[in-house]
N, C-alpha and C. Protein backbone atom coordinates (compact mmCIF):
# COMPACT_ATOMS: atom_id res chain seq x y z
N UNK A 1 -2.48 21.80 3.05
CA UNK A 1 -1.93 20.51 3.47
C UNK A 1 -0.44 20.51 3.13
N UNK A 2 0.09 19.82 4.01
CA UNK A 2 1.99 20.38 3.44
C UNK A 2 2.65 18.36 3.06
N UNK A 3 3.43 19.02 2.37
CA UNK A 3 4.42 17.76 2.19
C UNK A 3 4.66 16.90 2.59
N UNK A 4 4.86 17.05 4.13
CA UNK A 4 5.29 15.68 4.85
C UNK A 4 4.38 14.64 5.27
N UNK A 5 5.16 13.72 5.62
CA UNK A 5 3.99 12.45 5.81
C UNK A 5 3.81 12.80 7.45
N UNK A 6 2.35 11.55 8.05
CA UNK A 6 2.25 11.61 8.98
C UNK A 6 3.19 9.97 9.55
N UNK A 7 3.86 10.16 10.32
CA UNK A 7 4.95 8.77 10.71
C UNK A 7 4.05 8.03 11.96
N UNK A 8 4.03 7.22 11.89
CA UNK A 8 3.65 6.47 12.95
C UNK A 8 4.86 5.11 13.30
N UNK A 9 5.96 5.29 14.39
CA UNK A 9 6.67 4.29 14.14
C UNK A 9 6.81 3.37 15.38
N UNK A 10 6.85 2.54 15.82
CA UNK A 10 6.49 1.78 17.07
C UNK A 10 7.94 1.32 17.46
N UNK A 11 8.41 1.71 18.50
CA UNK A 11 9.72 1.23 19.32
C UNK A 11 9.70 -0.62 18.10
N UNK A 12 11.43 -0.21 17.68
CA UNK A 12 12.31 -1.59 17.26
C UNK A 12 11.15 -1.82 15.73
N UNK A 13 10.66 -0.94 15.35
CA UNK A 13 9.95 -0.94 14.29
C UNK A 13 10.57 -0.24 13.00
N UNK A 14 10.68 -0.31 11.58
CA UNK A 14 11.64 0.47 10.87
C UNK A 14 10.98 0.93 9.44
N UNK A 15 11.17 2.09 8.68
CA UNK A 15 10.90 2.55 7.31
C UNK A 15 12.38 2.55 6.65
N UNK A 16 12.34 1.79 5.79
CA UNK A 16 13.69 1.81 5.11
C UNK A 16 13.27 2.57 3.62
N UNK A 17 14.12 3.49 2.61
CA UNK A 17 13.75 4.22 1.72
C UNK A 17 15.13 4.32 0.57
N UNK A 18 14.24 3.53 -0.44
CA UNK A 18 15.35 3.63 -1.68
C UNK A 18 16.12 5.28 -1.91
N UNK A 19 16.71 5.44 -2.77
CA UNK A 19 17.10 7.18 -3.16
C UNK A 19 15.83 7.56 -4.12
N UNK A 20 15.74 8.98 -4.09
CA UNK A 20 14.61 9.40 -5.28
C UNK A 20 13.64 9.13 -4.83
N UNK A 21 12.85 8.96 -3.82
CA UNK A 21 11.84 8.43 -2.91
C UNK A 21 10.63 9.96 -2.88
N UNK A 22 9.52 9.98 -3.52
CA UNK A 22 9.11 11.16 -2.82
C UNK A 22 7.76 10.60 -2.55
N UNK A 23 7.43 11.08 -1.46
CA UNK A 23 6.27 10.97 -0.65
C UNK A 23 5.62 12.25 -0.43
N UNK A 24 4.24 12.66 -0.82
CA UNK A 24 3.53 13.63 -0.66
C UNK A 24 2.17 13.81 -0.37
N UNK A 25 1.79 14.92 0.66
CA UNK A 25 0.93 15.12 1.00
C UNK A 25 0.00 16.38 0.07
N UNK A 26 1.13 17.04 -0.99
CA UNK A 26 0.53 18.68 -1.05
C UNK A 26 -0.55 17.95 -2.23
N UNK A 27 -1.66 18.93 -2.50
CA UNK A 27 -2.65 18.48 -3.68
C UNK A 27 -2.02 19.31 -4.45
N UNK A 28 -1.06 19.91 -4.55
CA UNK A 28 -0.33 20.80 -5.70
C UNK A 28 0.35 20.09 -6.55
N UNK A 29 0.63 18.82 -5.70
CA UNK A 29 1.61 17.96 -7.04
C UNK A 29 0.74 16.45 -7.64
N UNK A 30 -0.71 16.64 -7.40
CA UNK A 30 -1.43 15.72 -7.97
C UNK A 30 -2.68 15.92 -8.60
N UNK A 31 -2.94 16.34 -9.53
CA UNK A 31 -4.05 17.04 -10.37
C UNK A 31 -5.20 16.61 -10.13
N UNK A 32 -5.52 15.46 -9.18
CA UNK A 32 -6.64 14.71 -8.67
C UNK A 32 -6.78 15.02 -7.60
N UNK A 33 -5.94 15.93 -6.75
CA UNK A 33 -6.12 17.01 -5.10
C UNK A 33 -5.83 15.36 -4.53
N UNK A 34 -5.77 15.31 -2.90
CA UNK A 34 -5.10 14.86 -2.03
C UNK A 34 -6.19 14.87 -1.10
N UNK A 35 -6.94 13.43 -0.54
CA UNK A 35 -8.36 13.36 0.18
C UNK A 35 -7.20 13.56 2.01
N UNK A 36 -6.41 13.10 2.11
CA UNK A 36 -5.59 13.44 3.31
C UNK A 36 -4.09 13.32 2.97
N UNK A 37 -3.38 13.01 4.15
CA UNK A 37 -2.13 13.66 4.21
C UNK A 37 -1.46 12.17 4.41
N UNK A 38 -0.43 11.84 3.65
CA UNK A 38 0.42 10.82 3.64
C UNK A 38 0.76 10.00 4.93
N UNK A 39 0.01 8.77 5.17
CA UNK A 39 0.49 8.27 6.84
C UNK A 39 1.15 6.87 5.94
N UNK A 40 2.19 6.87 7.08
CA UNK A 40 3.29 5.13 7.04
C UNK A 40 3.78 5.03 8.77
N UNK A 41 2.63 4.04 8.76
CA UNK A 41 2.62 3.66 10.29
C UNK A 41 3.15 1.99 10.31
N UNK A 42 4.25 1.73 10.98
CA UNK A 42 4.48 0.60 11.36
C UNK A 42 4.44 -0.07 12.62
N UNK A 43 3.05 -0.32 12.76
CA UNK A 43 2.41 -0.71 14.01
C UNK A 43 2.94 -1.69 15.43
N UNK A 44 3.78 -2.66 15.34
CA UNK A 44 4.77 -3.86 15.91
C UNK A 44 6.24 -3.95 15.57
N UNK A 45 7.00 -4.23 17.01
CA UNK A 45 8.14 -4.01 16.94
C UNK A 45 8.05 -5.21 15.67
N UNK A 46 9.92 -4.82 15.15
CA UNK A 46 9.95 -5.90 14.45
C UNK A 46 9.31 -5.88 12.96
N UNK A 47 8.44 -5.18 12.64
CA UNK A 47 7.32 -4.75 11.66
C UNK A 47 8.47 -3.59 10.81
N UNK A 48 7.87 -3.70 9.66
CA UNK A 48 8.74 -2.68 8.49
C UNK A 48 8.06 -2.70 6.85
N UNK A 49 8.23 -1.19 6.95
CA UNK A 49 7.89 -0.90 5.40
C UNK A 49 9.16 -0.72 5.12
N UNK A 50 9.27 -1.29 3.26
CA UNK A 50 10.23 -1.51 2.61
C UNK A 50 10.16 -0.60 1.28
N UNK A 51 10.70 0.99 1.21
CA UNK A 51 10.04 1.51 -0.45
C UNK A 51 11.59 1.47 -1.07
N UNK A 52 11.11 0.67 -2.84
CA UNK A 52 12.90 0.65 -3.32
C UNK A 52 12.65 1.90 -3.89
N UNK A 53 14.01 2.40 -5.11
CA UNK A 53 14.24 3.50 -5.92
C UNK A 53 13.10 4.17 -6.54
N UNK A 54 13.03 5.75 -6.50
CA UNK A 54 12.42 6.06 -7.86
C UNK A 54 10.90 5.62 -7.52
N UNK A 55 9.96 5.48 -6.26
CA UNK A 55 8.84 5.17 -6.09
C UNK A 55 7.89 6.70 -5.41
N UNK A 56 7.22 6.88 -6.39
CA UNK A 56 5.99 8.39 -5.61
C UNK A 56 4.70 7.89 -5.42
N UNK A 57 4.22 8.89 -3.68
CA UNK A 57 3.64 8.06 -2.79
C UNK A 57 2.90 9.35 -2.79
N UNK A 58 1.62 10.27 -3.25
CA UNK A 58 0.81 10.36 -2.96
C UNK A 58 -0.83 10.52 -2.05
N UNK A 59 -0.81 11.03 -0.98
CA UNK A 59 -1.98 10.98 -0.12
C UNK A 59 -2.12 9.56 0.15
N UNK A 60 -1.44 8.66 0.53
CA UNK A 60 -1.49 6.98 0.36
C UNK A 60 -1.64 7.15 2.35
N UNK A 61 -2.15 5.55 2.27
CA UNK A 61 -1.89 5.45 3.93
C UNK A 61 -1.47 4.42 3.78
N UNK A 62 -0.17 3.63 3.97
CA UNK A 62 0.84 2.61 4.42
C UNK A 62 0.43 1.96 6.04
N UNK A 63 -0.25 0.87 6.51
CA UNK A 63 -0.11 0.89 7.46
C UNK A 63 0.22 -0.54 7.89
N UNK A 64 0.97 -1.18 8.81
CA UNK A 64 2.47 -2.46 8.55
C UNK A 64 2.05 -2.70 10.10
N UNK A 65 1.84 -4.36 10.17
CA UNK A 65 1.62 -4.89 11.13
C UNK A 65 2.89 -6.27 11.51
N UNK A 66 3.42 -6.37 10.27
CA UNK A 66 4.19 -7.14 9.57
C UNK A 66 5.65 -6.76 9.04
N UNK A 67 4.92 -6.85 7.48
CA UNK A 67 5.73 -6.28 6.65
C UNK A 67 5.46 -5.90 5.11
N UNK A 68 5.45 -4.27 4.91
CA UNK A 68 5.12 -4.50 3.54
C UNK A 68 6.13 -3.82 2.48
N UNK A 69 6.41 -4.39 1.82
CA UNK A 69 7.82 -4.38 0.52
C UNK A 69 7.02 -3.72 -0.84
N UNK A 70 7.50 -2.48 -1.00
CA UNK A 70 7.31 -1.54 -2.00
C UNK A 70 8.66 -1.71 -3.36
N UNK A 71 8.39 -1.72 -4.09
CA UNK A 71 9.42 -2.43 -5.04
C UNK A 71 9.92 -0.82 -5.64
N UNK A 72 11.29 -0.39 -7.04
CA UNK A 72 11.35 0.31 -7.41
C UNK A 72 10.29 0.90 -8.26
N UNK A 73 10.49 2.27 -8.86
CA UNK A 73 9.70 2.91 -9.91
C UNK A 73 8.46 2.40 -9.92
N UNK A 74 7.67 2.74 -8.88
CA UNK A 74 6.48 2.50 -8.23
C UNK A 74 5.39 3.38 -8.07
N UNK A 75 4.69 3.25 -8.65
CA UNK A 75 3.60 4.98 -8.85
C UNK A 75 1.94 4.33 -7.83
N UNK A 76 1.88 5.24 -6.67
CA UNK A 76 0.86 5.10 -5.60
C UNK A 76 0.07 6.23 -5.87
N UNK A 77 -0.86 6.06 -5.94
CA UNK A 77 -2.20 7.16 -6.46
C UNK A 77 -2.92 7.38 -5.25
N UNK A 78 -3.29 9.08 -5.28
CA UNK A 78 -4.22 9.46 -4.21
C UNK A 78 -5.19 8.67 -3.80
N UNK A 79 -5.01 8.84 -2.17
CA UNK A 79 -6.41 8.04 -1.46
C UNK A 79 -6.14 6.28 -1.38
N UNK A 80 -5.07 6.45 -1.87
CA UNK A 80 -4.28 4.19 -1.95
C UNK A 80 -4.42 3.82 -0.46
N UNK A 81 -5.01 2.90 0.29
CA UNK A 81 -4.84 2.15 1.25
C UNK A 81 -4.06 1.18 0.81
N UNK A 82 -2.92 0.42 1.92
CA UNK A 82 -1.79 -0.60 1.68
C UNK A 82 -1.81 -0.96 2.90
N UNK A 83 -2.22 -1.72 3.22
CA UNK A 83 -2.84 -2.50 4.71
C UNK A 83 -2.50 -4.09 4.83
N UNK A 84 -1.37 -4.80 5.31
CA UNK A 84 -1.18 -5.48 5.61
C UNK A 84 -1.79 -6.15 7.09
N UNK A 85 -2.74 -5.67 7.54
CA UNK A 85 -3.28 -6.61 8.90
C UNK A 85 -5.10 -5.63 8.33
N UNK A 86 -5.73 -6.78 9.55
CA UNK A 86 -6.90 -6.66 9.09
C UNK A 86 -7.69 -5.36 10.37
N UNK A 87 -6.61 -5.09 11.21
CA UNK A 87 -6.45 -4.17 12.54
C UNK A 87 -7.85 -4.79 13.52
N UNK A 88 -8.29 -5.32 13.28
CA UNK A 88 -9.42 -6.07 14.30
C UNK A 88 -9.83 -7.50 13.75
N UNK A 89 -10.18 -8.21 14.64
CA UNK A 89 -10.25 -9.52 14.50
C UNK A 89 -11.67 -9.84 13.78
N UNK A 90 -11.94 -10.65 12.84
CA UNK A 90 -13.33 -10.43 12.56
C UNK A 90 -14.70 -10.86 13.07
N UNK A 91 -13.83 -12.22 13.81
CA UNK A 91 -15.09 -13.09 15.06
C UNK A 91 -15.48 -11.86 16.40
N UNK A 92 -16.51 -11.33 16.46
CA UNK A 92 -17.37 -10.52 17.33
C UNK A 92 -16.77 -10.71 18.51
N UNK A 93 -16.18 -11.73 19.15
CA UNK A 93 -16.08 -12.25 20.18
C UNK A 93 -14.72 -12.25 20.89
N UNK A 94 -13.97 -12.66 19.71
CA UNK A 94 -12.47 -12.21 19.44
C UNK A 94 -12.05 -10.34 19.74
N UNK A 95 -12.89 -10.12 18.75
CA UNK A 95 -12.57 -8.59 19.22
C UNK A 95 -13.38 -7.83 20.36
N UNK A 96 -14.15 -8.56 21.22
CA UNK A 96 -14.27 -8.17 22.55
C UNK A 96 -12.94 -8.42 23.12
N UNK A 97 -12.57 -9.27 23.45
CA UNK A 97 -11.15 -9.91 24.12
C UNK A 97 -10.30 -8.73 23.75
N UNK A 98 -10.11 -9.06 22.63
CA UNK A 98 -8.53 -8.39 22.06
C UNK A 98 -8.79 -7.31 20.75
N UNK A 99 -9.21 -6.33 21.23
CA UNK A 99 -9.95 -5.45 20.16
C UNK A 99 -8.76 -5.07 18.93
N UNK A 100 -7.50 -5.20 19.36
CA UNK A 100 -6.53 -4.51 18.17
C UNK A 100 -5.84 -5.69 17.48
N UNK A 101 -6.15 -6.66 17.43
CA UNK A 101 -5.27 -8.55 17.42
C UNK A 101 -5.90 -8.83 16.35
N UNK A 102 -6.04 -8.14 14.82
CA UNK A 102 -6.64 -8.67 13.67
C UNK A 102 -5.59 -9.45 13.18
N UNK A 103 -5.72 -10.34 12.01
CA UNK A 103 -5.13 -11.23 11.43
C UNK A 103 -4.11 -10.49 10.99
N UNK A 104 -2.89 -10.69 10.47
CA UNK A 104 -1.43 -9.49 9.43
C UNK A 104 -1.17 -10.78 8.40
N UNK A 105 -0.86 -10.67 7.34
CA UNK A 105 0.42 -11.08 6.94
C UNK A 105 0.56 -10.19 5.44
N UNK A 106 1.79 -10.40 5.41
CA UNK A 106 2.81 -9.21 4.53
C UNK A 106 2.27 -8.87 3.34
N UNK A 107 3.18 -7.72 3.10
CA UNK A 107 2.73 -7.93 1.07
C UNK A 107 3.96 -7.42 0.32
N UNK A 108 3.92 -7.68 -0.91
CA UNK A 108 4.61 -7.78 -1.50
C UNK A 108 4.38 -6.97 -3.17
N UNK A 109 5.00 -5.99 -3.12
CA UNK A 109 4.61 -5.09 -4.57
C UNK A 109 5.94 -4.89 -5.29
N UNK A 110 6.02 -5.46 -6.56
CA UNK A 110 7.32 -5.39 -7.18
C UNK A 110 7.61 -4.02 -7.87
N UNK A 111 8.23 -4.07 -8.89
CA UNK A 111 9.22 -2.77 -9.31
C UNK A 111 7.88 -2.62 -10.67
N UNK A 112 8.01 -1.47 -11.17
CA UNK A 112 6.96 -1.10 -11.96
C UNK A 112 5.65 -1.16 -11.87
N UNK A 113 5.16 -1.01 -10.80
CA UNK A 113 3.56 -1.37 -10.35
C UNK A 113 3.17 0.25 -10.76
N UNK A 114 1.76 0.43 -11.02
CA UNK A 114 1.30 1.68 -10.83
C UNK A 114 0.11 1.09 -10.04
N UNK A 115 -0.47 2.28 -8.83
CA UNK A 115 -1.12 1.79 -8.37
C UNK A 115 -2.57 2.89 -8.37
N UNK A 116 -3.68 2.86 -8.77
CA UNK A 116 -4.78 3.47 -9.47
C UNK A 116 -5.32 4.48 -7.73
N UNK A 117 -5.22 5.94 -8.25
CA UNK A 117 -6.38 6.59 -7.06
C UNK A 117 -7.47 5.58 -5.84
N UNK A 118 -7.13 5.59 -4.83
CA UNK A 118 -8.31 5.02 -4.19
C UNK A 118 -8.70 3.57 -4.08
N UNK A 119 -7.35 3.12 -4.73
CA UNK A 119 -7.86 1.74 -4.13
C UNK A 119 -7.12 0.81 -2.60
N UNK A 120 -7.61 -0.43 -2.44
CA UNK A 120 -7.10 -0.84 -1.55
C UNK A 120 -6.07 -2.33 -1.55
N UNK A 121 -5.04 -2.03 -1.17
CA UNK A 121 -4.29 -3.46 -0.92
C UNK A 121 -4.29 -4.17 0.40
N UNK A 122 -5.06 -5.83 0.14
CA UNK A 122 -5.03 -5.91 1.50
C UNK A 122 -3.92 -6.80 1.86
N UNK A 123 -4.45 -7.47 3.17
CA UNK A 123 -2.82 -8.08 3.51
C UNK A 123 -2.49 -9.61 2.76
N UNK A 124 -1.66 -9.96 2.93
CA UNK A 124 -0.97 -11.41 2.23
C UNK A 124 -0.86 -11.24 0.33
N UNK A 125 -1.22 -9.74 0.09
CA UNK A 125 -0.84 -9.93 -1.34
C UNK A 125 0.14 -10.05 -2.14
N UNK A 126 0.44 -10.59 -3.00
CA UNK A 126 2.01 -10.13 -3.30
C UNK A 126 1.28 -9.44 -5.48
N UNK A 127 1.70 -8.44 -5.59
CA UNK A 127 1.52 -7.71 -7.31
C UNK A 127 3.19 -7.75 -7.32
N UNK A 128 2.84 -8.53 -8.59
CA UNK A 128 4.19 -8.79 -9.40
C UNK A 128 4.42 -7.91 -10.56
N UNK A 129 5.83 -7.72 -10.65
CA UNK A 129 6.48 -6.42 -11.26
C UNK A 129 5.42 -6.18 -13.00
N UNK A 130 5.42 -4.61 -13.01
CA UNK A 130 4.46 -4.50 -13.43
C UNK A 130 3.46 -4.31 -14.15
N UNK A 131 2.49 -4.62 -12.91
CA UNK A 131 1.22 -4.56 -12.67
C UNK A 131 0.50 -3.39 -12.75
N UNK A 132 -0.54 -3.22 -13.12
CA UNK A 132 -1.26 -2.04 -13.18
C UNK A 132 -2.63 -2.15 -12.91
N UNK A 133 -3.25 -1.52 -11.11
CA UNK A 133 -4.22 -1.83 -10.37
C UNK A 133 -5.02 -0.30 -10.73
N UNK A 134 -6.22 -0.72 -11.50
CA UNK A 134 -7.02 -0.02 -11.82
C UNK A 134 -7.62 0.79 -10.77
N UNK A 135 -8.28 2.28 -10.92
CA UNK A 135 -8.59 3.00 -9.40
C UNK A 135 -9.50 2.63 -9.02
N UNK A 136 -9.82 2.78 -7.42
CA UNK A 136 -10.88 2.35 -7.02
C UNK A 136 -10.87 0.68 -6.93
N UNK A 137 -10.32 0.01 -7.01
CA UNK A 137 -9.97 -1.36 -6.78
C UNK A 137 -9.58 -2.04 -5.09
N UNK A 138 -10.22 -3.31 -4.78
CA UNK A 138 -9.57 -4.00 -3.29
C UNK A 138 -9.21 -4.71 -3.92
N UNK A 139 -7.87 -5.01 -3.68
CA UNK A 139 -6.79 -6.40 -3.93
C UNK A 139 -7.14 -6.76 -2.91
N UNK A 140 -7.41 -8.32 -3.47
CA UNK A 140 -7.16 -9.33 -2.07
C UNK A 140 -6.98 -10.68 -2.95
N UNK A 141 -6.16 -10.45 -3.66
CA UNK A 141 -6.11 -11.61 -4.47
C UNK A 141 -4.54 -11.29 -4.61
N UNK A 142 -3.74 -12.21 -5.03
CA UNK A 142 -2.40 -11.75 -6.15
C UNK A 142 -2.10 -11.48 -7.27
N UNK A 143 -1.18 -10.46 -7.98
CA UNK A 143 -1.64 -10.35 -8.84
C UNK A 143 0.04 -10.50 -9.70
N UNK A 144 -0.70 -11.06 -11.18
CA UNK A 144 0.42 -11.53 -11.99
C UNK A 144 0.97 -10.27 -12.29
N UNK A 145 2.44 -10.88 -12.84
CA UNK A 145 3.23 -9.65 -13.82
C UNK A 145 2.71 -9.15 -15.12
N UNK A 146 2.47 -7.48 -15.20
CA UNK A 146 1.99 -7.00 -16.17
C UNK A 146 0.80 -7.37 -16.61
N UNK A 147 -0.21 -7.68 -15.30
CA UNK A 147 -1.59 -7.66 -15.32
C UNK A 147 -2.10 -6.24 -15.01
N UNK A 148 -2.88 -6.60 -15.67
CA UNK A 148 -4.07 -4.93 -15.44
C UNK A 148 -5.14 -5.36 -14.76
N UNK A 149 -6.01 -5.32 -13.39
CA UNK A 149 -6.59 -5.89 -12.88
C UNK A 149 -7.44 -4.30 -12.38
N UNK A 150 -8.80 -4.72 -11.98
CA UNK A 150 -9.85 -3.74 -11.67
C UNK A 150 -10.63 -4.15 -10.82
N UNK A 151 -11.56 -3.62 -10.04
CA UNK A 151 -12.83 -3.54 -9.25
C UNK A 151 -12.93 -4.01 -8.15
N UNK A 152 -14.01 -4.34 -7.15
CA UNK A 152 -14.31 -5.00 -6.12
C UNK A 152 -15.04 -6.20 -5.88
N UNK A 153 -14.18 -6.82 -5.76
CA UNK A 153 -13.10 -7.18 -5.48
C UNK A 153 -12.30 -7.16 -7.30
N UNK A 154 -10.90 -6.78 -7.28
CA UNK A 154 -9.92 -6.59 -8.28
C UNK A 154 -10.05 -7.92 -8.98
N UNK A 155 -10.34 -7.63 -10.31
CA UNK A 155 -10.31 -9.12 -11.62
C UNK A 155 -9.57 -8.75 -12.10
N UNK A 156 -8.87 -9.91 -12.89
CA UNK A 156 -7.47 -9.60 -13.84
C UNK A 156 -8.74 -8.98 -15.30
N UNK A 157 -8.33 -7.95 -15.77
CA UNK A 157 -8.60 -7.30 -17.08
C UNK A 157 -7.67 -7.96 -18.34
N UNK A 158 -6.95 -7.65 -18.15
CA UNK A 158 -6.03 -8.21 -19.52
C UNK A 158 -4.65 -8.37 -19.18
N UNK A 159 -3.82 -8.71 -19.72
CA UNK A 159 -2.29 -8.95 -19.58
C UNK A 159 -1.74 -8.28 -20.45
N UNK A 160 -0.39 -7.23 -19.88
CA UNK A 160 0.23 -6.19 -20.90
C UNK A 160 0.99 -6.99 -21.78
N UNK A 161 1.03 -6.90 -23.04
CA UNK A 161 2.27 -7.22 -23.83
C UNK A 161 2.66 -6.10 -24.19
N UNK A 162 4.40 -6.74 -24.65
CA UNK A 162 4.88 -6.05 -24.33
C UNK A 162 5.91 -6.20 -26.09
N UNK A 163 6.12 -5.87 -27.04
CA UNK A 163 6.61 -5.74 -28.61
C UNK A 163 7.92 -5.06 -28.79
């Protein structure tokens, strides 16, 4: 599996990227191997992922219907879904009509987040600077600053202090 990501970028659609930015696909640089290969797809014009300084991205799939804002010094763990739209509508009926017209709205991940192997962020979240999302976790909640939060659905665990 090699380094680069897979891009998915949609005409008038944009990836903007702090400095020190690394994004990877190889299982050579993650001791937990790499279940696939790095995708950041920004699905709608107008739509944009946002990664600040100093953030490593891991076998992650990024995928932006909207908008989703990656904060600095940001640690994304193998197998991370970051899914701002729900990509199909959930009424049966709805997605006869309009099979790709799921609900979006943004998210929001501040500076110091680590984000745990395998879990999922869904859309409208905002994790405040950081946070630390246990692996294997669905956010669909928000989550406070320097919370440690876990499971399925993600509960706040404890709150970091900090001495």
């Amino acid at each position: 599996m090699d380094r680069i990501p897979h891009i998915i970028l949609y005409q008038n659609a944009k990836i903007t990227l702090g400095e020190n930015v690394v994004i990877t696909s190889c299982s050579s640089t993650n001791p937990i191997g790499v279940k696939h290969k790095c995708i950041l797809a920004v699905l709608n014009s107008g739509a944009q992922i946002n990664i600040g300084n100093n953030t490593g991205i891991t076998g992650a799939s990024i995928c932006c219907s909207t908008q989703v804002d990656i904060g600095s010094n940001v640690y994304i763990g193998s197998g991370v879904g970051i899914w701002d739209t729900d990509f199909h509508p959930i009424n049966w009926k709805e997605r006869e009509k309009r099979p790709n017209d799921g609900k979006s709205l943004p998210i929001k991940i501040g500076d110091n987040v680590f984000i745990g192997a395998n879990s999922i962020i869904l859309k409208g979240v905002t994790i405040d600077d950081g946070a630390v999302i246990g692996a294997g976790s669905v956010v669909s909640r928000n989550v406070g600053s320097n919370e440690i939060v876990a499971g399925n659905p993600a509960k706040k665990i404890k709150k970091i202090i900090y001495e």
